[in-house]
Protein backbone atom coordinates (compact mmCIF):
# COMPACT_ATOMS: atom_id res chain seq x y z
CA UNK A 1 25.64 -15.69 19.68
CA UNK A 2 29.01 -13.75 18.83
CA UNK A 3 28.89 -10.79 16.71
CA UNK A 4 30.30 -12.95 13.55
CA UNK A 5 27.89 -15.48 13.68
CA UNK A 6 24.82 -13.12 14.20
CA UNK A 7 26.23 -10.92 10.86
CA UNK A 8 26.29 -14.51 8.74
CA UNK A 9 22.87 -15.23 10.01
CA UNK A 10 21.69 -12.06 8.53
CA UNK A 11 23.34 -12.30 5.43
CA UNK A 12 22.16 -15.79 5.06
CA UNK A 13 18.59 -14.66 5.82
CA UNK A 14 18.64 -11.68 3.28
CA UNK A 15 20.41 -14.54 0.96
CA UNK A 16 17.52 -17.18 0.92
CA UNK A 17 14.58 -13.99 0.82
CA UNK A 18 16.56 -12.78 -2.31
CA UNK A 19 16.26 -16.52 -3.21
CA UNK A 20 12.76 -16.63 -2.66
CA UNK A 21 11.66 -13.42 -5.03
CA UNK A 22 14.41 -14.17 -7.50
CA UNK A 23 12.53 -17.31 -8.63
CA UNK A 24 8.83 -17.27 -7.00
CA UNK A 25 8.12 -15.41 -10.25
CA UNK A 26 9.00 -18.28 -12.33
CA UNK A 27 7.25 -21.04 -10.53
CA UNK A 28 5.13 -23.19 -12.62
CA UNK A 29 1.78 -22.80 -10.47
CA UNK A 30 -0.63 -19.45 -9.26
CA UNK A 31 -0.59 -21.61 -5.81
CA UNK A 32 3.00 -21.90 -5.77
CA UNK A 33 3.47 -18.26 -6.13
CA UNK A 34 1.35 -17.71 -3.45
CA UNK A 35 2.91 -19.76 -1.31
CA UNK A 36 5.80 -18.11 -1.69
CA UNK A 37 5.22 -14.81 -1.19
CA UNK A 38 2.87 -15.92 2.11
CA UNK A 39 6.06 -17.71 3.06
CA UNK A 40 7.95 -14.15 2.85
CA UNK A 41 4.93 -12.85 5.03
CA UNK A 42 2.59 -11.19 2.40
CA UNK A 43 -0.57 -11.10 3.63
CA UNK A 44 -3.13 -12.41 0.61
CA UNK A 45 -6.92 -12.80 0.76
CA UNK A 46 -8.63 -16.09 -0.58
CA UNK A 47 -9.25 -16.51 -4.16
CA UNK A 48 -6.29 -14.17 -5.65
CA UNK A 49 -4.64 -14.95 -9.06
CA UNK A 50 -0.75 -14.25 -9.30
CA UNK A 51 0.56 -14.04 -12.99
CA UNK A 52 3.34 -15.09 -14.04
CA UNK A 53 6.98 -12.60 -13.24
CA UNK A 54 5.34 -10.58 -10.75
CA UNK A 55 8.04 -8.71 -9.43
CA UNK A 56 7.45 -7.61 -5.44
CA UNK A 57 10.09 -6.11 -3.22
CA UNK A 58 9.27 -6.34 0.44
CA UNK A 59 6.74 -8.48 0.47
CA UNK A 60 6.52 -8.49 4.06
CA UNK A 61 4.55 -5.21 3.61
CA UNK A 62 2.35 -5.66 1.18
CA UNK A 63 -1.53 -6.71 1.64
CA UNK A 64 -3.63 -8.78 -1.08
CA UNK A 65 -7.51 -8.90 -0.69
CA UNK A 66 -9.76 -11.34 -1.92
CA UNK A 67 -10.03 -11.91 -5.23
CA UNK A 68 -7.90 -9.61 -6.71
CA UNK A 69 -5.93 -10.50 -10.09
CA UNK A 70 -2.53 -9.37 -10.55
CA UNK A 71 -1.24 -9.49 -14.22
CA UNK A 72 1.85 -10.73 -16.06
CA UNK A 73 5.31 -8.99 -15.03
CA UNK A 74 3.09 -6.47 -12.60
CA UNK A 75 5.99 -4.60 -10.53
CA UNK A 76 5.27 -3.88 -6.79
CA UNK A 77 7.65 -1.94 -4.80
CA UNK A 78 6.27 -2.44 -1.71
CA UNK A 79 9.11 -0.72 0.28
CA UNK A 80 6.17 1.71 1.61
CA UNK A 81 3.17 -0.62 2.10
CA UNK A 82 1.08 -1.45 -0.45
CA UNK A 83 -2.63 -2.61 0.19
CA UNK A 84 -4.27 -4.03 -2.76
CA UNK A 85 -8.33 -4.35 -2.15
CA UNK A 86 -10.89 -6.78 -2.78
CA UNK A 87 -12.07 -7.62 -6.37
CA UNK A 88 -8.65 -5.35 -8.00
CA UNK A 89 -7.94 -6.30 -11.66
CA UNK A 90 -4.18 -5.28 -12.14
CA UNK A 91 -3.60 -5.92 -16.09
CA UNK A 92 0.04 -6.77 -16.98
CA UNK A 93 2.67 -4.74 -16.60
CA UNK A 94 1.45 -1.94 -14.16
CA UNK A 95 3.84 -1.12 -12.06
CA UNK A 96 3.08 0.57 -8.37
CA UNK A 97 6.21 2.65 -6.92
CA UNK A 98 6.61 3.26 -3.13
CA UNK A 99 9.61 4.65 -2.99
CA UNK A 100 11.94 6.92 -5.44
CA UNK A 101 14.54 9.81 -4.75
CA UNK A 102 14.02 13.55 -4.41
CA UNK A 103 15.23 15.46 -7.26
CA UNK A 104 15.58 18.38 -5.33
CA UNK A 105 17.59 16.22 -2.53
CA UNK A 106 21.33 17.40 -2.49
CA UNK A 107 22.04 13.92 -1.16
CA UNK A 108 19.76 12.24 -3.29
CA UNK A 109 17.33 11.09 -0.22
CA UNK A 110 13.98 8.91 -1.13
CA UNK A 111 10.76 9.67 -0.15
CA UNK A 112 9.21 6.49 0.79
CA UNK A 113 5.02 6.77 1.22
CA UNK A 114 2.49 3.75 0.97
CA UNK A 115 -0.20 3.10 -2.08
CA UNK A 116 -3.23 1.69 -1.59
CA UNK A 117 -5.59 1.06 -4.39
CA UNK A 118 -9.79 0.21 -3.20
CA UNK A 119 -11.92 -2.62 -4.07
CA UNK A 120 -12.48 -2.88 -7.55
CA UNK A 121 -10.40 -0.37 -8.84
CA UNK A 122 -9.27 -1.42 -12.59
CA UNK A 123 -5.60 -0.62 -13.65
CA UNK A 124 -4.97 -1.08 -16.90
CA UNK A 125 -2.20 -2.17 -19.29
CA UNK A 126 1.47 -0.41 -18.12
CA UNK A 127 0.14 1.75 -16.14
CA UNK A 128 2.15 3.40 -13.30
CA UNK A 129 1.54 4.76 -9.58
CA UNK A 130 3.79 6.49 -7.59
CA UNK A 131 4.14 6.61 -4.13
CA UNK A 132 1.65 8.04 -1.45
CA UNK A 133 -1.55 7.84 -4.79
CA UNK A 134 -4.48 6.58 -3.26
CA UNK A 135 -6.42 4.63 -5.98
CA UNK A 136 -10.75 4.96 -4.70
CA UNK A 137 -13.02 2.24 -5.53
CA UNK A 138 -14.17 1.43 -8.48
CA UNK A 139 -11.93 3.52 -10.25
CA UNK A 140 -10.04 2.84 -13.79
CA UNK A 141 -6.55 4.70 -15.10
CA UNK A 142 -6.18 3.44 -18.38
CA UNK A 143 -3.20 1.43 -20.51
CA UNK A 144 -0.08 3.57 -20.05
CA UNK A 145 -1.00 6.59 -17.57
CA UNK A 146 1.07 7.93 -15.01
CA UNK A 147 -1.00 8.49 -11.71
CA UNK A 148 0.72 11.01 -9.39
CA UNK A 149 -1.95 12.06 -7.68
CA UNK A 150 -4.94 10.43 -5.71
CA UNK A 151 -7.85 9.21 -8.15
CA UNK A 152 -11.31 9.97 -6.55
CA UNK A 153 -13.54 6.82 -6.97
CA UNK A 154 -15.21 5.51 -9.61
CA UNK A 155 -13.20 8.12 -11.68
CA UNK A 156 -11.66 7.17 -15.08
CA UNK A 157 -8.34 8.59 -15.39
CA UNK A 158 -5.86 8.73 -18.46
CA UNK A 159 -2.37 10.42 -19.47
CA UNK A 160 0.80 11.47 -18.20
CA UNK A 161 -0.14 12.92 -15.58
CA UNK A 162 -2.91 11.01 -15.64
CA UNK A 163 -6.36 13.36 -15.39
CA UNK A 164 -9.98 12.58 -14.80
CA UNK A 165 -11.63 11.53 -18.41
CA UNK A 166 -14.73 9.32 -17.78
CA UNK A 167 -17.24 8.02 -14.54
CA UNK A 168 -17.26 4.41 -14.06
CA UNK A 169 -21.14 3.22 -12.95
CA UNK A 170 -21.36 2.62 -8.97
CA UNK A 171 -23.25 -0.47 -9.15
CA UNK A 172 -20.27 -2.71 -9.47
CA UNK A 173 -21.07 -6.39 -8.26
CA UNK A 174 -18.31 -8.16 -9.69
CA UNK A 175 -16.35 -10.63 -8.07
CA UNK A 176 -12.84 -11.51 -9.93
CA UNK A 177 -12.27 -14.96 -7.74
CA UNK A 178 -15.79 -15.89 -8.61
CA UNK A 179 -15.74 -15.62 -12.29
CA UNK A 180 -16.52 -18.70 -14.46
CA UNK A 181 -12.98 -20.05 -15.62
CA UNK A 182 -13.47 -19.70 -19.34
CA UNK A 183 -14.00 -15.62 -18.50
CA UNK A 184 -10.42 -15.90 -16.98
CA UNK A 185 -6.82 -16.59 -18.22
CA UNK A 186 -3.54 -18.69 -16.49
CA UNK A 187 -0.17 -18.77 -17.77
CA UNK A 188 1.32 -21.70 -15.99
């Protein structure tokens, strides 16, 4: 293939992923949604529930597991790897952050680390991660806090910075795919 044609196969590739994210978001169905994002190799677990405008860049490296719920307009940079667990509730809005420049970068460089939150870790309304936070299992960081650090599990954590606050129970047997569907709610 000649150096032309191997550049307009590339930018016709990047063309139809672009495609593909712009308006997955908008499609009418969870299962569509899905189906997109497997089709721009995401890796997601059975039983998962995809909002509607979930934004994801670089799919490709980001991991779903079973029966996690991912909110309305959720944000996931996954640029760095994200792995999402089993049983995660991600309310609307949060947004997880792999990648973002250096301040202190004369050339304005990114630093570019993965995020992985554990099974049944809770993130609540607008919330934010940054990149390289570990998220343990079972833990919560509550409507609007900024986590720039790891959150040990079962830990409750709040604020900007976000800081320990409460212990979550250990017991957890919950299982988000599972739940009756009047406990749940879809925004086709």
């Amino acid at each position: 293939m000649s150096l032309n044609l191997r550049g307009a196969a590339k930018a016709w590739a990047r063309s139809a992923i672009h495609l593909v994210l712009g308006y997955s978001q908008y499609l009418p169905s969870i299962y569509l949604r899905k189906a997109a994002l497997r089709l721009l190799h995401a890796r997601i677990g059975r039983r998962v529930t995809l909002h509607h405008g979930l934004e994801c860049r670089a799919p490709w490296r980001l991991t779903i597991g079973e029966g996690t719920i991912i909110g309305d307009h959720a944000i996931l940079d996954a640029r760095g790897g994200i792995v999402l667990g089993n049983n995660v509730n991600l309310s609307s809005q949060v947004a997880i952050w792999t990648a973002q420049h250096d301040y202190r970068s004369p050339a304005f460089q990114a630093n570019i680390l993965p995020v992985v939150v554990q099974d049944r870790a809770w993130l609540s309304f607008r919330c934010t991660l940054l990149p390289g936070v570990t998220v343990g299992e079972g833990a919560v960081v509550a409507a609007g806090a900024i986590v720039t650090k790891d959150v040990e599990p079962y830990t409750v954590v709040g604020g900007i910075p976000a800081r320990p606050i409460a212990k979550r129970p250990r017991e957890l047997v919950y299982d988000l795919g599972n739940m009756p569907l009047q406990d749940r709610t879809y925004f086709l």
